[in-house]
Protein backbone atom coordinates (compact mmCIF):
# COMPACT_ATOMS: atom_id res chain seq x y z
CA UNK A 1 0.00 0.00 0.00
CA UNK A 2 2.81 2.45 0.80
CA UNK A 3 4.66 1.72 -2.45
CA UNK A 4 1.59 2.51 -4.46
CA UNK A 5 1.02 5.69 -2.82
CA UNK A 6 5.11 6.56 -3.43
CA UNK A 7 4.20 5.43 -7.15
CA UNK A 8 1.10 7.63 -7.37
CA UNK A 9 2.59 10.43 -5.30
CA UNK A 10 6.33 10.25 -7.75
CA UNK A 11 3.74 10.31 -10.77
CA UNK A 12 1.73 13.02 -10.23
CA UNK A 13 4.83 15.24 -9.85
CA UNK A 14 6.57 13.89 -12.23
CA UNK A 15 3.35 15.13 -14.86
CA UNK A 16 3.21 18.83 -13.27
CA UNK A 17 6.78 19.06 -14.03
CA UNK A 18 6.51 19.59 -18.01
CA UNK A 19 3.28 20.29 -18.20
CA UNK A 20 3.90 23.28 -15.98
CA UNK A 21 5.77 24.66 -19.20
CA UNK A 22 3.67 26.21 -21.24
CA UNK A 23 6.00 27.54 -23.74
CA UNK A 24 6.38 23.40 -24.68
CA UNK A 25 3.81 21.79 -24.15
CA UNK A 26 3.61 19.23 -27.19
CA UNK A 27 6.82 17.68 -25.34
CA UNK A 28 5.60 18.29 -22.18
CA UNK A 29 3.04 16.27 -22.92
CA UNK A 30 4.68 13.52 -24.85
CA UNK A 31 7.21 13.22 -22.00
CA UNK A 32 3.78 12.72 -19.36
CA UNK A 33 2.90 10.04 -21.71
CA UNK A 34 6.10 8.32 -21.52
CA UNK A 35 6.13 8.91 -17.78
CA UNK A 36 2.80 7.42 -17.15
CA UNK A 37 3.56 4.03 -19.44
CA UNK A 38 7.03 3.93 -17.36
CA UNK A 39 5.25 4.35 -14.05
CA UNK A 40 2.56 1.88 -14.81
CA UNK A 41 4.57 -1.07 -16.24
CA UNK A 42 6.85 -0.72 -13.19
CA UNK A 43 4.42 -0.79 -10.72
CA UNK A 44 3.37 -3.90 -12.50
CA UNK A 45 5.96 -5.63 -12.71
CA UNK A 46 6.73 -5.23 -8.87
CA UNK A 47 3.27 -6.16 -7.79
């Protein structure tokens, strides 16, 4: 339970980070995408 909440908690900041620039957000966004896939599959693979 803790290590999903570090996993939730290390993705959510990890999305604000390049999403919070707004002069690029096309790679801001592509890089959340990547992030999110990463985040996920590792989570899975630990569980």
């Amino acid at each position: 339970m803790l290590y999903c909440y570090i996993a939730f908690r290390t993705l959510y900041f990890d999305a604000l980070a390049p999403l919070s620039n707004s002069f690029n957000l096309q790679t801001g966004f592509s890089r959340f995408v990547n992030d999110t896939s990463y985040h996920l599959h590792y989570q899975i693979i630990l569980l």
